[in-house]
N, C-alpha and C. Protein backbone atom coordinates (compact mmCIF):
# COMPACT_ATOMS: atom_id res chain seq x y z
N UNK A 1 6.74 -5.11 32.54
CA UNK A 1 7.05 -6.24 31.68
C UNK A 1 7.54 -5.73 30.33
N UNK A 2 8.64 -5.95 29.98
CA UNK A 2 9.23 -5.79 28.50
C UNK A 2 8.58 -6.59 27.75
N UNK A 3 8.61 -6.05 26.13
CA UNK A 3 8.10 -6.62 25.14
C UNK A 3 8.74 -8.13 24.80
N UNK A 4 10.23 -7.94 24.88
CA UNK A 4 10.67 -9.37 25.06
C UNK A 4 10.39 -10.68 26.02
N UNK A 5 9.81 -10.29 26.88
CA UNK A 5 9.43 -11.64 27.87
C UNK A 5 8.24 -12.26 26.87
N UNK A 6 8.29 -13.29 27.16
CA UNK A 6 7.39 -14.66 26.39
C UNK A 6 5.79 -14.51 27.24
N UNK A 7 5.02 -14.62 27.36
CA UNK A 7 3.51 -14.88 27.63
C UNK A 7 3.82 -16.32 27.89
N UNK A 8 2.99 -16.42 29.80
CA UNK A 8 2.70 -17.65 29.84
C UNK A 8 2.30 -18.80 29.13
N UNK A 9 1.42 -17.87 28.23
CA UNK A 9 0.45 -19.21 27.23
C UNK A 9 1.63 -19.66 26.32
N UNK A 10 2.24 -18.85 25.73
CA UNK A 10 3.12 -19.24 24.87
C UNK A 10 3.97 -20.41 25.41
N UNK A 11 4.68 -19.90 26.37
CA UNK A 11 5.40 -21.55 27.47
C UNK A 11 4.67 -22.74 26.89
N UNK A 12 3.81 -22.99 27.38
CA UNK A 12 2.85 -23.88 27.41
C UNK A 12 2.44 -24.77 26.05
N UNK A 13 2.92 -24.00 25.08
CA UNK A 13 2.08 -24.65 23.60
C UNK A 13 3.63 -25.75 23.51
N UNK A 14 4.83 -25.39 23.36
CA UNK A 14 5.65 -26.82 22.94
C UNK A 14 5.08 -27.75 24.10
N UNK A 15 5.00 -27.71 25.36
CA UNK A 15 4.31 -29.09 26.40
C UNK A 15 3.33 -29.68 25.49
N UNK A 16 2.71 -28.88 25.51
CA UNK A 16 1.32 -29.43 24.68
C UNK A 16 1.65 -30.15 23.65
N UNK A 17 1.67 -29.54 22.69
CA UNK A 17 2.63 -30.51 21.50
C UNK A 17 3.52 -32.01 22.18
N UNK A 18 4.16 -31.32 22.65
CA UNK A 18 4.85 -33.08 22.68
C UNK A 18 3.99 -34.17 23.34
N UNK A 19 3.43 -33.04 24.72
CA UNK A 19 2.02 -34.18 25.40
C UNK A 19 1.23 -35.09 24.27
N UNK A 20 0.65 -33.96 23.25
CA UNK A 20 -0.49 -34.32 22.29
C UNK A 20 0.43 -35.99 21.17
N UNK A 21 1.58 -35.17 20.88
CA UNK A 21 2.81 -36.15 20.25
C UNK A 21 3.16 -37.42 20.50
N UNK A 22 3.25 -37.57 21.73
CA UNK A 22 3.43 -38.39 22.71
C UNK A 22 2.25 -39.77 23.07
N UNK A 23 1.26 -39.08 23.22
CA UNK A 23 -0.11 -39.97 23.50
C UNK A 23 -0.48 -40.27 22.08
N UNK A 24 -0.45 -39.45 21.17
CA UNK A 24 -0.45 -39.66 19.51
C UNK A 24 0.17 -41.63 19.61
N UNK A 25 1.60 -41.14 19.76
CA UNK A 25 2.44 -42.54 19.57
C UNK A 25 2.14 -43.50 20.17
N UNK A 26 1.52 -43.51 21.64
CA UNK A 26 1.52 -44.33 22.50
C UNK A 26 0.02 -44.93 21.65
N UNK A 27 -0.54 -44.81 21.28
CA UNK A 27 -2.08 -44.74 20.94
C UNK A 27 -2.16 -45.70 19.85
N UNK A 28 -0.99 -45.07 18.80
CA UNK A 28 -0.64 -45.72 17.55
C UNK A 28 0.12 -47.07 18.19
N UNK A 29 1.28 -47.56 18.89
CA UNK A 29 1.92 -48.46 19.02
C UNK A 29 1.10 -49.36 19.58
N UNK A 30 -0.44 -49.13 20.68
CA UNK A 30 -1.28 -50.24 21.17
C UNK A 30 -1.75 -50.57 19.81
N UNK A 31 -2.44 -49.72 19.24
CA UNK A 31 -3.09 -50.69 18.00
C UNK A 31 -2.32 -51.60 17.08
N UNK A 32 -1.24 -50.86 16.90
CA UNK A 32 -0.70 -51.78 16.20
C UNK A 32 0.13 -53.30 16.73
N UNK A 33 -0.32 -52.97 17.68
CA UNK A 33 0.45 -54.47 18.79
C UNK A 33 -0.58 -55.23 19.18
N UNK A 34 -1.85 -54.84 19.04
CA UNK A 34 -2.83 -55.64 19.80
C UNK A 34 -2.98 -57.11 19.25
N UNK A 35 -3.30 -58.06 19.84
CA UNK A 35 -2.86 -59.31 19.65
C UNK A 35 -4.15 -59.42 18.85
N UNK A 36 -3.77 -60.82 18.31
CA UNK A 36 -5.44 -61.02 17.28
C UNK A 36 -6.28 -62.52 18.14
N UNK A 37 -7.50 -62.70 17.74
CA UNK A 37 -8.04 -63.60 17.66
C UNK A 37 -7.21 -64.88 17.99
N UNK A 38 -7.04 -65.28 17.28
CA UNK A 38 -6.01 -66.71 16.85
C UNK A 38 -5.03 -66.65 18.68
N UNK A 39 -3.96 -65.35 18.30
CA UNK A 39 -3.33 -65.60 19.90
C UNK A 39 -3.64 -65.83 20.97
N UNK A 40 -4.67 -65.10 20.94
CA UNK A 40 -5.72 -64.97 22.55
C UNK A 40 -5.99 -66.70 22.45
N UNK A 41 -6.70 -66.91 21.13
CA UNK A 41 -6.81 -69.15 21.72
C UNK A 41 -5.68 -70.16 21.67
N UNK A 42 -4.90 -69.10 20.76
CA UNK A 42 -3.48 -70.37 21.12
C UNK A 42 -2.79 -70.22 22.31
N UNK A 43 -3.22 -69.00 23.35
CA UNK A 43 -2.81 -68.47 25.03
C UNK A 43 -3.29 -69.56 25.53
N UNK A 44 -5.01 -69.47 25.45
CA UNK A 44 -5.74 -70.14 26.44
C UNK A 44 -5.56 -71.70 26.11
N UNK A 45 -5.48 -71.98 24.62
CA UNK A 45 -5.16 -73.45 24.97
C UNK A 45 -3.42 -73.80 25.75
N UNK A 46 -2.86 -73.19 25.51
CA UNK A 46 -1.52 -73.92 25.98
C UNK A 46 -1.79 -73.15 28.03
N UNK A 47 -2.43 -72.51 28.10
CA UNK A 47 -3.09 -72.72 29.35
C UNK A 47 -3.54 -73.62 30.05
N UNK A 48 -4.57 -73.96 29.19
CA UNK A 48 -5.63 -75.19 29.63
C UNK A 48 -4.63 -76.27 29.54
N UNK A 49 -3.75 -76.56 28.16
CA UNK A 49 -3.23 -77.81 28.58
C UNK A 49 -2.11 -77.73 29.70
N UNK A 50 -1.23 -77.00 30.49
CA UNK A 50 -0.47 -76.85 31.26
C UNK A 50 -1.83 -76.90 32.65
N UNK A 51 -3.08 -76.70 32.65
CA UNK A 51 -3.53 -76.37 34.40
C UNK A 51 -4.43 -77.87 34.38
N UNK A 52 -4.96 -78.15 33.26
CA UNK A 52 -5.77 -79.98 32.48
C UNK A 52 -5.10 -80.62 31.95
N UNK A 53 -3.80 -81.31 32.07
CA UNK A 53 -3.35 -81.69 30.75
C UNK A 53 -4.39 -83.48 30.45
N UNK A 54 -4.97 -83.52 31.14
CA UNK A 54 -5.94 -85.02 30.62
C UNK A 54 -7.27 -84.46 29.97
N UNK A 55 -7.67 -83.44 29.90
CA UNK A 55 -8.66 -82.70 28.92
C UNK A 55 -8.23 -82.81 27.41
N UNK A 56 -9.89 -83.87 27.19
CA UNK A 56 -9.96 -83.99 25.81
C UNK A 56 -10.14 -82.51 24.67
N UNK A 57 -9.64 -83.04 24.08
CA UNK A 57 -9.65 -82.04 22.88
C UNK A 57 -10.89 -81.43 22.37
N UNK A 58 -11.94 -82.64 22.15
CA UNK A 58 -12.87 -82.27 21.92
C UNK A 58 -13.51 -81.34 22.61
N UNK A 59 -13.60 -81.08 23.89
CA UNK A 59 -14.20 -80.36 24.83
C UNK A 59 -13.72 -79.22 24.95
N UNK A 60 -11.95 -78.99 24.36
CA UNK A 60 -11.93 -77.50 24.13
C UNK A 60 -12.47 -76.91 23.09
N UNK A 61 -13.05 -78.02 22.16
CA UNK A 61 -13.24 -77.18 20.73
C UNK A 61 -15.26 -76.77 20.78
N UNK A 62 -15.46 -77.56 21.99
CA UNK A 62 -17.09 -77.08 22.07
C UNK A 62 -16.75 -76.06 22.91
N UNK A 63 -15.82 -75.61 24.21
CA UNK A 63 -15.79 -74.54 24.91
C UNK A 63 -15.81 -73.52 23.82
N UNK A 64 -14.50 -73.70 23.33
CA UNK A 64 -14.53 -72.47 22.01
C UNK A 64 -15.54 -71.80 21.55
N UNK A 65 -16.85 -72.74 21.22
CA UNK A 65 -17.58 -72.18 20.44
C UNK A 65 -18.26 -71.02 21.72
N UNK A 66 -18.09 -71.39 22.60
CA UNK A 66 -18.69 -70.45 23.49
C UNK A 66 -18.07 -69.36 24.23
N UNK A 67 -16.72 -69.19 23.79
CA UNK A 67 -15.94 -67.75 24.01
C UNK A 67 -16.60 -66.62 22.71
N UNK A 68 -16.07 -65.47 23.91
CA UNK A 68 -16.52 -64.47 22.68
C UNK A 68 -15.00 -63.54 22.88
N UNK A 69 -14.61 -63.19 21.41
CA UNK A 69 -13.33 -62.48 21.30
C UNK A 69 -13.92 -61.08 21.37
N UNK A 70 -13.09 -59.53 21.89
CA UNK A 70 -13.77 -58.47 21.86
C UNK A 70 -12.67 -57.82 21.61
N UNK A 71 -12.34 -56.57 20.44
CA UNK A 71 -11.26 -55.77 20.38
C UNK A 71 -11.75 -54.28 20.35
N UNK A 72 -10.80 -54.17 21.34
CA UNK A 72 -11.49 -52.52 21.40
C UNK A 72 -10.35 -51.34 20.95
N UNK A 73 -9.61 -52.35 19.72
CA UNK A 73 -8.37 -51.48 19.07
C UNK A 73 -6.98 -51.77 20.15
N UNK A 74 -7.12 -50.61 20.96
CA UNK A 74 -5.75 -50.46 21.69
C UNK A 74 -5.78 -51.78 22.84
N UNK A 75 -6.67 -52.66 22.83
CA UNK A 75 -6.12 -54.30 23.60
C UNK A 75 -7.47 -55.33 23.12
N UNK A 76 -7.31 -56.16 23.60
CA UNK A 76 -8.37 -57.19 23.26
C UNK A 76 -8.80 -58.13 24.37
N UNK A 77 -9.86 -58.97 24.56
CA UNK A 77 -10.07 -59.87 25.47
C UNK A 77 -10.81 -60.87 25.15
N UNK A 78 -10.92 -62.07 25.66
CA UNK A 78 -11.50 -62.98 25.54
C UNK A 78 -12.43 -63.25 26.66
N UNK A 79 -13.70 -63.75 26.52
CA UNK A 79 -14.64 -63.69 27.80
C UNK A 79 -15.65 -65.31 27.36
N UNK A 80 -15.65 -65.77 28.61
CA UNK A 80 -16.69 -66.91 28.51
C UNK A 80 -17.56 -66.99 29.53
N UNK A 81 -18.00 -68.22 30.45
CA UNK A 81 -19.57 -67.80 30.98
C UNK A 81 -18.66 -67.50 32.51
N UNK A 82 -17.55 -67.78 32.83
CA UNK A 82 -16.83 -67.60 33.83
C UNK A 82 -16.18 -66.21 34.09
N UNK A 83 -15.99 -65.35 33.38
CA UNK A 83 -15.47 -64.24 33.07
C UNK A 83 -14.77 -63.50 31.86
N UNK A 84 -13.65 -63.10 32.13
CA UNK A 84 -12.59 -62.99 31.32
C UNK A 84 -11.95 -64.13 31.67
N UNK A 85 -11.53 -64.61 30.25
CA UNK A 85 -9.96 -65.50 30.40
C UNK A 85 -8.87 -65.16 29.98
N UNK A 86 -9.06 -63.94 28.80
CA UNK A 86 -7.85 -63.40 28.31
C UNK A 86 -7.17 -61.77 28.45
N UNK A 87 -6.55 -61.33 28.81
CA UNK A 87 -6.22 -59.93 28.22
C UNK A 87 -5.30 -59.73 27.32
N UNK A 88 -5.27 -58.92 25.97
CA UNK A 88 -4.08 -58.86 25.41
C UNK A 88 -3.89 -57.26 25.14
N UNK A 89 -2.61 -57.32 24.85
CA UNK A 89 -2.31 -55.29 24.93
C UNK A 89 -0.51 -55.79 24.57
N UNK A 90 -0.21 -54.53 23.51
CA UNK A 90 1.43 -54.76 23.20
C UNK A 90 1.81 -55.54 22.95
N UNK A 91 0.87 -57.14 22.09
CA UNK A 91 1.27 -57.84 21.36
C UNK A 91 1.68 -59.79 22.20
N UNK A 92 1.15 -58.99 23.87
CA UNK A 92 1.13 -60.30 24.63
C UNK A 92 -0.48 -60.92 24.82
N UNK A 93 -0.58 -61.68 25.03
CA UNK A 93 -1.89 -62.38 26.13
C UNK A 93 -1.79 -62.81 27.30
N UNK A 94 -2.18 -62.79 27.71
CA UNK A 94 -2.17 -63.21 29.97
C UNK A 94 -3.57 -63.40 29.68
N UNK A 95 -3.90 -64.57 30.13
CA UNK A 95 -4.38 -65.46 30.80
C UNK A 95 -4.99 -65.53 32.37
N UNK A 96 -6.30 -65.40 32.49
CA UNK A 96 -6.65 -65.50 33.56
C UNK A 96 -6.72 -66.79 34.57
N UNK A 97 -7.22 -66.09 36.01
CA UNK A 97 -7.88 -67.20 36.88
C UNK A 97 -9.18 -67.62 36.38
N UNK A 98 -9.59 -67.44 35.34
CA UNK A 98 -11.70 -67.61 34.73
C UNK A 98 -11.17 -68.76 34.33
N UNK A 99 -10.14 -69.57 33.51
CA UNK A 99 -10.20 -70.67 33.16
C UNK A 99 -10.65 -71.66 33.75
N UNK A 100 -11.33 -72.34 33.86
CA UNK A 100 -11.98 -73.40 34.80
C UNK A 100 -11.58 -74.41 34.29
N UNK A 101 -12.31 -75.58 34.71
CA UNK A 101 -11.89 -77.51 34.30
C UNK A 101 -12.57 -77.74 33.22
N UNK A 102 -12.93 -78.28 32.51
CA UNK A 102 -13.97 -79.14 31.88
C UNK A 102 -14.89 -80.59 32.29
């Protein structure tokens, strides 16, 4: 082996770098996209009114009190006694099958 050939390890460190670079960004762009509070209930109500549309108002605003919002930075969810109802990640919400009737 000549002094000029490169060492495996050496190969290996730009991968690394861009790998490390790479997941860096991806990491940074979930947080900063993750949907808030507010979206996740303005999802589920225009949900509820598209799958109930004869559901009183009032009855979404006592459900409400009984969701719990959870952010775990890179996405968020919404959960009530049925499951999840929400997922959000990259600045969308989707909406589950947990929504039930009133």
């Amino acid at each position: 082996m000549s002094i000029d050939t490169p060492t495996p390890a050496a190969k290996t460190k730009p991968t690394v770098k861009w790998l490390l670079f790479g997941t860096t960004g991806i990491l940074i762009t979930l947080l900063l996209t993750n949907p808030s509070q507010t979206a996740h209930f303005t999802a589920i109500q225009e949900a509820r009114k598209a799958r109930f549309p004869a559901a009183l108002p009032e009855a979404y605003i006592m459900l409400s009190l009984t969701l719990e919002y959870h952010n775990y930075g890179i996405f968020s969810t919404v959960t009530g006694a049925s499951g999840t109802w929400s997922l959000g990640y990259l600045g969308r919400v989707q909406t589950t099958d947990a929504i039930r009737g009133f």
